[in-house]
Protein backbone atom coordinates (compact mmCIF):
# COMPACT_ATOMS: atom_id res chain seq x y z
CA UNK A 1 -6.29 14.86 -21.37
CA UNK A 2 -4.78 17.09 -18.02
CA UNK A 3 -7.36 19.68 -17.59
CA UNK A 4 -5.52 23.22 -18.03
CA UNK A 5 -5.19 24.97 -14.22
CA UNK A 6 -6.88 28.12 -14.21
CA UNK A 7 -4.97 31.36 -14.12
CA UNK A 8 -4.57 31.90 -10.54
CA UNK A 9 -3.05 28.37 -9.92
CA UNK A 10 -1.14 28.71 -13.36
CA UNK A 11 0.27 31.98 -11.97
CA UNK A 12 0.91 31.10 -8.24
CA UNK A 13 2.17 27.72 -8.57
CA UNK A 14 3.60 26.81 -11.88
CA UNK A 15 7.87 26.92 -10.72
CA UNK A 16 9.50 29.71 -12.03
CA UNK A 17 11.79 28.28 -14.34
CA UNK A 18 9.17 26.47 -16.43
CA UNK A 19 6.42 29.17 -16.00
CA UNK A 20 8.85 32.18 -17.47
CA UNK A 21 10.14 31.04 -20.51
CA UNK A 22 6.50 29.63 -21.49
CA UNK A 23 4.85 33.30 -20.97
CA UNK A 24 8.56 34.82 -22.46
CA UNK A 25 8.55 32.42 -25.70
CA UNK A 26 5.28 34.55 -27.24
CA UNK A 27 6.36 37.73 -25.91
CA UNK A 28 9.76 37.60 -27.45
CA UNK A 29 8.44 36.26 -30.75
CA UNK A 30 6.30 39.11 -30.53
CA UNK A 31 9.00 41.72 -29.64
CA UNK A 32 10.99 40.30 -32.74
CA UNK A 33 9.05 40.57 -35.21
CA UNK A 34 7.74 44.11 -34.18
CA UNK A 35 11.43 44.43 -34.14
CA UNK A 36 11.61 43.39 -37.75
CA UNK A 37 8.64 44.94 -39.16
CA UNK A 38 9.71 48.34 -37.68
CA UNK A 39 13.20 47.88 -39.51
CA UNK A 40 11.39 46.90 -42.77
CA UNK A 41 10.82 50.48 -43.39
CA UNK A 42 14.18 51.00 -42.72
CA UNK A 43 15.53 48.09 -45.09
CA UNK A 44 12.99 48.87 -48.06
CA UNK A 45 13.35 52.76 -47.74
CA UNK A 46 17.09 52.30 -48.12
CA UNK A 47 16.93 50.73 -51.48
CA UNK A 48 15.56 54.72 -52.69
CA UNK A 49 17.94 57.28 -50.81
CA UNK A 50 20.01 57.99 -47.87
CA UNK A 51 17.59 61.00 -47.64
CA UNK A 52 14.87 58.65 -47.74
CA UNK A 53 16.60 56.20 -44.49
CA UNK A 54 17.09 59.89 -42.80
CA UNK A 55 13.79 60.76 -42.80
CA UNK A 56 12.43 57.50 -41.90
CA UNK A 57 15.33 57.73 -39.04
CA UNK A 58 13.66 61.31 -37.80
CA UNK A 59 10.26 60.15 -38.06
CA UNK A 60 10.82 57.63 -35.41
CA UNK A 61 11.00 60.44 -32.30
CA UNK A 62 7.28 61.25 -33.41
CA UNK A 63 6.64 57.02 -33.38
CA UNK A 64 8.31 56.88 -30.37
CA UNK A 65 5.86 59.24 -28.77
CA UNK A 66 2.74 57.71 -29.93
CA UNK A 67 4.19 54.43 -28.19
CA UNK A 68 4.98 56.11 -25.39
CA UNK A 69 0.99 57.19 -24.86
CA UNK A 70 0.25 53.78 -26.08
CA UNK A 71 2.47 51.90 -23.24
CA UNK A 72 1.07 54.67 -20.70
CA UNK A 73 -2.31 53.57 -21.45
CA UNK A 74 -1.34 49.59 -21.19
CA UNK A 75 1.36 49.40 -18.99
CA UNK A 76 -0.85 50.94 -16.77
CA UNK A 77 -3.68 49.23 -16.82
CA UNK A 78 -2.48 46.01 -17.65
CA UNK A 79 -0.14 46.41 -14.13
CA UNK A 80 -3.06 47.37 -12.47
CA UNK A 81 -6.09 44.85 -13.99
CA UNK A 82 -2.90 41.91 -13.24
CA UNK A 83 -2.82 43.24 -9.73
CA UNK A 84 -7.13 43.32 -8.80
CA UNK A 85 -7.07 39.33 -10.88
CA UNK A 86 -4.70 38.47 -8.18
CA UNK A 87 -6.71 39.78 -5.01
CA UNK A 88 -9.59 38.10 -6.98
CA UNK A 89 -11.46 41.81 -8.40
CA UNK A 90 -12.60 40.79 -11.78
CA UNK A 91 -15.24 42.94 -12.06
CA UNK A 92 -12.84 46.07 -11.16
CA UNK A 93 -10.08 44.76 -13.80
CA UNK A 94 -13.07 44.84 -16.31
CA UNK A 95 -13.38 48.31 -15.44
CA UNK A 96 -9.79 49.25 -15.76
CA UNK A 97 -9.78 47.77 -18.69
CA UNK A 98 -11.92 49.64 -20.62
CA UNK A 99 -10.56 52.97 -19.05
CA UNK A 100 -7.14 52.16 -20.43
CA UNK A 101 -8.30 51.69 -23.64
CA UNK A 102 -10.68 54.50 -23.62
CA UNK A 103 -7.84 57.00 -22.52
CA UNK A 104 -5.61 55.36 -25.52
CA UNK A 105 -8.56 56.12 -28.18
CA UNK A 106 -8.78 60.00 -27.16
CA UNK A 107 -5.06 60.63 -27.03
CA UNK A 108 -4.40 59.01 -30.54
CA UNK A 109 -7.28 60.99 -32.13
CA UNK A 110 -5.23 63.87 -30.39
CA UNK A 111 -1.94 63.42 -31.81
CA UNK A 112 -3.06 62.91 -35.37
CA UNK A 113 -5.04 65.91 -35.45
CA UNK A 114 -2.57 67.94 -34.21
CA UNK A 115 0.31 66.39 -35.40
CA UNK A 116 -0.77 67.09 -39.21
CA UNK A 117 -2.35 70.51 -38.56
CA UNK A 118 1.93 70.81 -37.12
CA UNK A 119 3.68 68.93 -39.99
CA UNK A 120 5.90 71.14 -41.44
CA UNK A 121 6.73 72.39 -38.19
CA UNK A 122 7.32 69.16 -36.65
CA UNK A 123 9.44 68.33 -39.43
CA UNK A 124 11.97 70.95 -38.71
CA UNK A 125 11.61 70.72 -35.24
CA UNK A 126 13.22 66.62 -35.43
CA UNK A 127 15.79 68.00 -37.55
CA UNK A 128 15.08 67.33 -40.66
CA UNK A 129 17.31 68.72 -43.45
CA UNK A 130 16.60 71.02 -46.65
CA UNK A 131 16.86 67.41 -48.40
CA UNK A 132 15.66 65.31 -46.70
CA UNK A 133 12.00 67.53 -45.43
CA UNK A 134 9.98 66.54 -48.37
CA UNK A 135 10.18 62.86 -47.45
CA UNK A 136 10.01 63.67 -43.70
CA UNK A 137 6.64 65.58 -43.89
CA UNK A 138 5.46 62.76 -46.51
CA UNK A 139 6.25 59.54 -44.12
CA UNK A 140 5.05 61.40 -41.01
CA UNK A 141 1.30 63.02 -41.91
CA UNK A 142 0.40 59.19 -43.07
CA UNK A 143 2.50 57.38 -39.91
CA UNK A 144 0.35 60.39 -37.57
CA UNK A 145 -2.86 59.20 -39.21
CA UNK A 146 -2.48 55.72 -37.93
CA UNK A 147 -1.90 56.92 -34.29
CA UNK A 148 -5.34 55.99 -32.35
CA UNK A 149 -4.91 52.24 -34.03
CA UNK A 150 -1.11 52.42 -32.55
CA UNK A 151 -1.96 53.81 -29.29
CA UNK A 152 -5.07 51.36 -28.79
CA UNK A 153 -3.00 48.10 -29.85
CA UNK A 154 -0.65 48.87 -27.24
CA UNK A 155 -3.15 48.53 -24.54
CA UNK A 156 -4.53 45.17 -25.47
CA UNK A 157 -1.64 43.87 -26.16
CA UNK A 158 -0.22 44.77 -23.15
CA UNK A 159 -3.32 43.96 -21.12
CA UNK A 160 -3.69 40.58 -22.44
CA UNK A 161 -0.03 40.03 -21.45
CA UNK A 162 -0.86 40.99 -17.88
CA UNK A 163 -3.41 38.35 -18.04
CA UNK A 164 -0.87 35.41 -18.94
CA UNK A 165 -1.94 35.21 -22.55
CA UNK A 166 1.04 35.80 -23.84
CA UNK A 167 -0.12 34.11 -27.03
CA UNK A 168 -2.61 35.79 -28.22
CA UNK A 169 -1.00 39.03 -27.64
CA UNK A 170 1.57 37.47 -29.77
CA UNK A 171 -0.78 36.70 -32.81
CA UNK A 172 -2.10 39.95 -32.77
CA UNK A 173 1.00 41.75 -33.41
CA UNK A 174 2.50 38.67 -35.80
CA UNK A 175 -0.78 39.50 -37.89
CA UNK A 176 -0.05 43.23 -38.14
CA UNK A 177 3.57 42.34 -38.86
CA UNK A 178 3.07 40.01 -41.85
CA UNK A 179 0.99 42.80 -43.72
CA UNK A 180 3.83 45.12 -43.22
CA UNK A 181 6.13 43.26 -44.26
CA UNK A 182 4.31 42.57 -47.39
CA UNK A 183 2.62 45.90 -48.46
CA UNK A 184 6.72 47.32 -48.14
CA UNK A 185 7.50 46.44 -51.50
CA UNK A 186 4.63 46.47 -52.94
CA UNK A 187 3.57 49.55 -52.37
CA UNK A 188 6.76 51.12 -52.60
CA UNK A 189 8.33 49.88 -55.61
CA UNK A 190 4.93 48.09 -57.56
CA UNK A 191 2.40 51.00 -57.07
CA UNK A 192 5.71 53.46 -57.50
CA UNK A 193 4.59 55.31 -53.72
CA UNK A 194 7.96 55.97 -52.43
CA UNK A 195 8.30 56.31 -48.95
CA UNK A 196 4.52 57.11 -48.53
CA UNK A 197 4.39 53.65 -49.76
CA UNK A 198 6.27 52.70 -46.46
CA UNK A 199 4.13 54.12 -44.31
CA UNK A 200 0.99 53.22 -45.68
CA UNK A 201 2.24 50.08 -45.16
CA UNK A 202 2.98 50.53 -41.60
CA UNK A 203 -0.31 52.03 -40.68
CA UNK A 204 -2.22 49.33 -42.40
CA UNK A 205 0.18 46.92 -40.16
CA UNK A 206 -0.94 48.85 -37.02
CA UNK A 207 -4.88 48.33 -38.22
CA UNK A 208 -4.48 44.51 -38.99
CA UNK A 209 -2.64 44.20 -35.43
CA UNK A 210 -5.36 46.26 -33.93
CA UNK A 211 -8.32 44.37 -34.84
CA UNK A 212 -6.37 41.26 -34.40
CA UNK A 213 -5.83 41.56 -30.76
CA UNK A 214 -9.10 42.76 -30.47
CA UNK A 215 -10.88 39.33 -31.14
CA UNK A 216 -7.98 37.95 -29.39
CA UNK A 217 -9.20 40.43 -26.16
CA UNK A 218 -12.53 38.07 -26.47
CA UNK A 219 -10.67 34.54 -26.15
CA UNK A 220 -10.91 32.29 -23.07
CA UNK A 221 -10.66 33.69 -19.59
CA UNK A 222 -9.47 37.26 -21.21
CA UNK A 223 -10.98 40.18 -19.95
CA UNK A 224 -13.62 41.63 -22.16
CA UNK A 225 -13.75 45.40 -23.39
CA UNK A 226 -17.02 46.42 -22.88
CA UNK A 227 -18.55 50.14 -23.03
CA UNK A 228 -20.85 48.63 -20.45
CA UNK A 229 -17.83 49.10 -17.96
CA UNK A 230 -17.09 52.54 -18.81
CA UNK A 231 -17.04 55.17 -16.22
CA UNK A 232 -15.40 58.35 -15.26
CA UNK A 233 -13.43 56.88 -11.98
CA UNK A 234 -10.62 58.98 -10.94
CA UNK A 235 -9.46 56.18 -8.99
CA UNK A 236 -8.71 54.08 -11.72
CA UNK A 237 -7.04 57.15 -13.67
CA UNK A 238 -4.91 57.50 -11.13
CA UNK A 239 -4.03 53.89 -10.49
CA UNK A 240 -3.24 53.72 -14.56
CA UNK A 241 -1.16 56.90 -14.49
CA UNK A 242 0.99 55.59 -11.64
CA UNK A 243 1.62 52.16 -13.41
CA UNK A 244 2.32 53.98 -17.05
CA UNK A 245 3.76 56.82 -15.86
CA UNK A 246 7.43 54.53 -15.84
CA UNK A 247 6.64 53.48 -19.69
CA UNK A 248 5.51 57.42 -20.76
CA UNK A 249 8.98 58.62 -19.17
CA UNK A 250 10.78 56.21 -20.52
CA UNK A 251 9.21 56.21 -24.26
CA UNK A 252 9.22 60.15 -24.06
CA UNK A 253 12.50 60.37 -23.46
CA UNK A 254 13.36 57.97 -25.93
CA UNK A 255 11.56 60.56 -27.82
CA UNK A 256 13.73 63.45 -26.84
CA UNK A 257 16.79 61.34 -27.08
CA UNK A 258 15.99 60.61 -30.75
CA UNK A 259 15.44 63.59 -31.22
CA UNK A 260 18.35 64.82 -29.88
CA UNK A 261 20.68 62.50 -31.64
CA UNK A 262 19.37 63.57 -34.80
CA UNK A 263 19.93 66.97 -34.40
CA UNK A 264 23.16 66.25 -33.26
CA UNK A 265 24.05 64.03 -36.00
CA UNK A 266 23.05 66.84 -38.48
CA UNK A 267 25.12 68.70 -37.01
CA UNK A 268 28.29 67.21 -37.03
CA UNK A 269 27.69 64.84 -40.51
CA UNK A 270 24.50 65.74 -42.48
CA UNK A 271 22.41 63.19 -43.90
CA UNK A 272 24.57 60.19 -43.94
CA UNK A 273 24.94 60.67 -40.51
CA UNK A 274 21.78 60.74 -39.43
CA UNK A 275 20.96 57.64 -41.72
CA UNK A 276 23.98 55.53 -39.89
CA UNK A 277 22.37 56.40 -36.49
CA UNK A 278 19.04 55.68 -37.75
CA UNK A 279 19.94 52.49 -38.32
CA UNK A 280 22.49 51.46 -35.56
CA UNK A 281 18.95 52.73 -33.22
CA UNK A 282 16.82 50.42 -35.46
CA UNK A 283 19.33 47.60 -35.22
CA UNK A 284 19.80 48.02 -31.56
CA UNK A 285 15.89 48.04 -31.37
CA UNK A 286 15.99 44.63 -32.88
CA UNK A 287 18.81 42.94 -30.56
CA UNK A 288 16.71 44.87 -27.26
CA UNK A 289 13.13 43.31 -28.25
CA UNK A 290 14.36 39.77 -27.29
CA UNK A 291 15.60 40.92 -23.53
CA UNK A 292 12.09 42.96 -23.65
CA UNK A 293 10.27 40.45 -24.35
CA UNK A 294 11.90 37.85 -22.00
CA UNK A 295 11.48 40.84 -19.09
CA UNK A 296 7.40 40.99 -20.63
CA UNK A 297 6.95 37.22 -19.89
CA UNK A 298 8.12 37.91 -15.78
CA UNK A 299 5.99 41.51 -15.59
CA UNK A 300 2.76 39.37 -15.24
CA UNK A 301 4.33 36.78 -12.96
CA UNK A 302 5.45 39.65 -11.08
CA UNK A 303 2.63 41.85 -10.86
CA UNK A 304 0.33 38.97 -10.23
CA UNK A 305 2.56 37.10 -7.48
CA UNK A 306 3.02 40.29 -5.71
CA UNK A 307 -0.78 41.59 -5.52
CA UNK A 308 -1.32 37.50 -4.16
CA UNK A 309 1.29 38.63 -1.79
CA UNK A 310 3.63 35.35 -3.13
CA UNK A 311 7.01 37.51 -2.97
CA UNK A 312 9.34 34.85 -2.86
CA UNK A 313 8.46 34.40 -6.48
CA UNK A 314 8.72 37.87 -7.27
CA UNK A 315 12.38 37.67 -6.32
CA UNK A 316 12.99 33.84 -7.80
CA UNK A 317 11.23 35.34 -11.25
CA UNK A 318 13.30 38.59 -11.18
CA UNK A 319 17.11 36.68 -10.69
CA UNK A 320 16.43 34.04 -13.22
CA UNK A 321 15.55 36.98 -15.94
CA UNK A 322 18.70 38.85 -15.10
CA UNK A 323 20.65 36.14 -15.55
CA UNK A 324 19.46 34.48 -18.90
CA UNK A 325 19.13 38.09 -19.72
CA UNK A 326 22.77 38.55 -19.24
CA UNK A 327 23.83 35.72 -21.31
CA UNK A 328 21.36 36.64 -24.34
CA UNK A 329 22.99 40.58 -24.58
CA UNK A 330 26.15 39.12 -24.30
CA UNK A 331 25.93 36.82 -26.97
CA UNK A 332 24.12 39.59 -29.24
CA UNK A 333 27.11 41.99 -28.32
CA UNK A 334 30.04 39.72 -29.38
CA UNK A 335 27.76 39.27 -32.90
CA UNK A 336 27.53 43.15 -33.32
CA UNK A 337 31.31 43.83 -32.53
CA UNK A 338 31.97 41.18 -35.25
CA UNK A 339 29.89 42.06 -37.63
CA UNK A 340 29.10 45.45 -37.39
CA UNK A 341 29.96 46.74 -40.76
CA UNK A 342 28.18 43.94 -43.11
CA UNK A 343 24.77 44.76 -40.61
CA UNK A 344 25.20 48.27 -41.48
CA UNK A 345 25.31 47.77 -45.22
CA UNK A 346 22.67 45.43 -45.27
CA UNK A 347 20.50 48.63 -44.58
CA UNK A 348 21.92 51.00 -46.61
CA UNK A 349 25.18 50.40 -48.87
CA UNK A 350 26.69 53.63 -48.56
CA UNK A 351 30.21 53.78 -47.53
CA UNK A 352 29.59 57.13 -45.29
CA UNK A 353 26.55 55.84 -43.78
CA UNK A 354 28.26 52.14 -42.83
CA UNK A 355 31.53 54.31 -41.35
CA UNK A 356 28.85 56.00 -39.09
CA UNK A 357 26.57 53.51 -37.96
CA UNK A 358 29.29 50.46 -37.50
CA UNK A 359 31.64 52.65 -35.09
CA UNK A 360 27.69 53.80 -33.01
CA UNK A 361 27.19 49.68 -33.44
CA UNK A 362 30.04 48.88 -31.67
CA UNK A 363 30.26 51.42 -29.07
CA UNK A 364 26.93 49.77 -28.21
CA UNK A 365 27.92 46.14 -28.56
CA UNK A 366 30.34 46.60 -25.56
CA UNK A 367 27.81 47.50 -23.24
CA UNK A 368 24.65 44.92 -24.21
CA UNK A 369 25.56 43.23 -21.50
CA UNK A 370 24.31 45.82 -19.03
CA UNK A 371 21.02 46.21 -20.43
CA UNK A 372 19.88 43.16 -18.65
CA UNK A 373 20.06 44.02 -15.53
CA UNK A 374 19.03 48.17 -16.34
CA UNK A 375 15.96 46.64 -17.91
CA UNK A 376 14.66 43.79 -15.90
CA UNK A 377 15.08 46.41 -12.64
CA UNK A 378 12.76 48.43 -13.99
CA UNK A 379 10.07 45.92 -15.23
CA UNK A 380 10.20 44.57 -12.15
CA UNK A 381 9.55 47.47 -9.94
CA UNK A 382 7.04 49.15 -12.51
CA UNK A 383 4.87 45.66 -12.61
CA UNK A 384 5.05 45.90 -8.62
CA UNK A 385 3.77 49.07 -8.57
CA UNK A 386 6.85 50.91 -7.21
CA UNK A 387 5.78 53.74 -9.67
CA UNK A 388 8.11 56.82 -8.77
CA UNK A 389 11.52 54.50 -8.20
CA UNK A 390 10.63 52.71 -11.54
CA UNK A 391 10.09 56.08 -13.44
CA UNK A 392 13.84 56.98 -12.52
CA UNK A 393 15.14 53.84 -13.65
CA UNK A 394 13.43 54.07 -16.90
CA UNK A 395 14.22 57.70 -17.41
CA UNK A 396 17.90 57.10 -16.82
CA UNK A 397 18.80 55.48 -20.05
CA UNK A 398 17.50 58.29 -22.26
CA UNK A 399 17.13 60.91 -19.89
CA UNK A 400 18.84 61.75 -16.67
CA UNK A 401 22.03 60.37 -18.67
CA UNK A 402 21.76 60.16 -22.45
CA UNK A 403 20.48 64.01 -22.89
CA UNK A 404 23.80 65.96 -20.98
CA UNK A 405 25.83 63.58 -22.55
CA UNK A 406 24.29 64.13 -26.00
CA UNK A 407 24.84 67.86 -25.29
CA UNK A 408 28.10 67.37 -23.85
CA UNK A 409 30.43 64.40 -25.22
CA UNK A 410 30.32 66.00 -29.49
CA UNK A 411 31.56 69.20 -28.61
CA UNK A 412 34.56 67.57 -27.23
CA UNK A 413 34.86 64.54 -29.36
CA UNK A 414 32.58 65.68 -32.48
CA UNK A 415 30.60 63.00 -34.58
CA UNK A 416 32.13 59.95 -32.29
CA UNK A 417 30.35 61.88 -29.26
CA UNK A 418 27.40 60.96 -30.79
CA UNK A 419 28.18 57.72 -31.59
CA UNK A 420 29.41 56.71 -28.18
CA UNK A 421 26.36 58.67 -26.09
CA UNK A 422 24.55 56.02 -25.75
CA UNK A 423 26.87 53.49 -24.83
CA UNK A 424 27.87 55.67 -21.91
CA UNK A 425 24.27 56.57 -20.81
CA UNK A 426 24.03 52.90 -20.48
CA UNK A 427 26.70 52.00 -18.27
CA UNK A 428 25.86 55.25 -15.90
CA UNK A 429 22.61 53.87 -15.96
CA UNK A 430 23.71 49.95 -15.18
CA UNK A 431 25.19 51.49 -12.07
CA UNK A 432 22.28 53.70 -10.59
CA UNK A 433 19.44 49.97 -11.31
CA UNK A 434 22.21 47.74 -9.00
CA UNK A 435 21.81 49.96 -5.89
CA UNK A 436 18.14 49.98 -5.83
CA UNK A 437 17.20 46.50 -7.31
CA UNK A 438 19.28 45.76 -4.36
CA UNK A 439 17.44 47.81 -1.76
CA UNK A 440 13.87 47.18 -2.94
CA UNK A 441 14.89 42.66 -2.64
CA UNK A 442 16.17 43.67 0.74
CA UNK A 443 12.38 45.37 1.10
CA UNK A 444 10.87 41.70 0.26
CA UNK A 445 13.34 40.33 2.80
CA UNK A 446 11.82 41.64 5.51
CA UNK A 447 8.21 41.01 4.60
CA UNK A 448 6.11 37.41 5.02
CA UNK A 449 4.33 36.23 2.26
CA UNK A 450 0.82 35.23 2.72
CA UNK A 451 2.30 31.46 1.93
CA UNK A 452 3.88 31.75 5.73
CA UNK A 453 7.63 31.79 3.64
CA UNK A 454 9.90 34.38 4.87
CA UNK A 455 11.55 35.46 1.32
């Protein structure tokens, strides 16, 4: 039996084509059915109201914050740890390590404290309606109490998919996803909770996933949390705030943009409204996790080639994702312009809701195509460390772009501004990622790799 290389060799010398896809396989298993288990709150909750799918749709702008600390905490340090494996500083990666996850434990003990002492607040300030509050405050002081085990699974799994184990990051979440899935029903229609029901179930998905990729964290060559490497070193703060700070701007404004869109939807059609975007966004989510995913198996090859100084493979790596990329969003666009309306329904079979979220659905079909390039551009400078360039790339898509047009586009056009924000926010933001993928490959050009290649 051929003796497995170890990582460095796996990592350095395994050719692209065959080392991508084999890191990307878990990662976009993983991405799907996080994809699917986030939606099965979505699905389930819309067999009780379309107040019920609106308030599981406004809740998601106080998820989408709690990810966004979570991928600040592992993004970060799982560029950085990737980065010291690859200059051969495993006792430093321990300690970043820990430091990301420490940082993740504190700021999800934060949230949940202070998100429930806010509840009611909060829950006017997303936009919830005079119907549709109740069920808002319900789903969100239970989905708030399950924020340190959301913000802390981020970082291992994120961290173990810096390291090239793709797989077990990948078991850990398929673990947390299962239970989910399960406890929906059951504790929404058998034990008669409602939508509490749905997000007990969540949070006891989160747990599961937790714990899961924390015995995962302990397998093979992985690097092992340990309190023993805890320490207050600025230096690695810093380092971890520079690699997140792309995934905090991004999530946050994802965050804002949610929130945005809700409010605006609201405004211009009520509940029903609200419940079609909800679920275009959750559908969208869905189709997205598969190109994420792909882009998660090339962040490590990325990261790890380009602290080993390798950058002909950072470039090889980054062309081959934007073009199978390309061809997956396609392919998922010409689906969702098809069949736009019977996705829609499958949610939530109500005839306002379906007229709302099939015209948002197509708007964004037209433009999937884009998203591989938008995305990949920005994994690929944010695993490279390019910290400040990748934080305006990832802020484009639901910030610099999506929250004037938001403001803009419905007073002129009304409920189909809404609709089509997105879809233009995308293509604005398509064109800004061409220019500078372009200029930072030039960058590589003119540098030797350690190899003696010119790239």
């Amino acid at each position: 039996m051929r003796k497995h290389p170890d990582r460095h060799t796996y990592l350095t010398e395994t050719p692209i084509p065959k080392l991508i896809p084999a890191l990307a396989v878990p990662t976009i298993i993983s991405m799907l059915v996080t994809g699917i288990y986030n939606s099965a709150d979505t699905y389930f909750v819309g067999r009780i109201s379309t107040q019920a799918t609106a308030a599981v749709g406004l809740v998601f702008s106080v998820m989408a914050i709690i990810q966004a600390f979570g991928f600040f905490c592992g993004q970060g340090s799982g560029n950085y740890l990737s980065r010291l494996l690859g200059a051969g500083k495993k006792q430093e990666a321990n300690e970043v390590a820990i430091t990301g996850f420490l940082m993740a434990l504190v700021i999800g003990l934060l949230i949940a404290a202070l998100g429930n002492w806010q509840a009611e607040r909060l829950a006017d300030w997303i936009g919830a309606t005079d119907t549709s509050r109740a069920d808002t405050i319900a789903y969100m002081r239970i989905i708030l109490m399950g924020a340190p085990f959301m913000t802390c699974q981020f970082v291992i799994n994120n961290q173990l998919r810096f390291q090239g184990s793709a797989m077990y990051a990948m078991i850990g979440l398929m673990c947390g996803a299962v239970v989910n899935i399960i406890l929906d029903p059951v504790l929404i229609f058998g034990f008669d909770l409602g939508i509490r029901g749905a997000a007990l179930a969540t949070v006891a998905g989160q747990a599961i996933s937790f714990f899961a990729l924390l015995i995962g964290s302990r397998k093979g060559e992985n690097i092992r949390l340990s309190l023993r490497n805890a320490g207050l070193n600025f230096s690695y703060i810093l380092q971890i705030s520079n690699g997140g700070l792309p995934s905090l701007v991004r999530q946050g404004l994802a965050a804002v943009s949610t929130l945005l869109l809700n409010n605006a939807a609201r405004t211009w059609g009520g509940d029903p409204a609200i419940a079609g975007m909800s679920v275009t966004s959750r559908t969208l989510m869905l189709l997205v996790s598969a190109l994420i995913g792909f882009g998660q198996g090339y962040q490590p090859v990325c990261s790890y080639n380009y602290g080993a100084g390798l950058y002909s493979r950072v470039k090889e790596g980054y062309r081959f994702c934007v073009k199978y990329g390309t061809i997956l969003m396609t392919a998922a666009g010409a689906f969702c312009l098809v069949f736009a309306e019977p996705v829609v329904r499958f949610f939530r079979d109500d005839p306002a809701v379906v007229a709302v979220g099939s015209t948002a659905l197509r708007w964004q079909a037209a433009v999937l195509p884009l998203l591989a390039t938008s995305i990949l551009t920005n994994m690929m400078l944010q695993a490279s460390g390019k910290g400040i360039k990748s934080s305006i790339t990832s802020s484009a898509r639901n910030g610099i772009f999506f929250i004037p047009l938001i403001l803009i586009l419905p007073r002129f056009f009304g409920l189909l501004g809404v609709e089509m924000t997105q879809a233009w926010a995308d293509v604005l933001t398509f064109l800004l990622c061409v220019p500078i993928a372009r200029s930072e490959l030039g960058k590589m050009d003119e540098i030797k790799s350690v190899d003696g290649q010119n790239v």
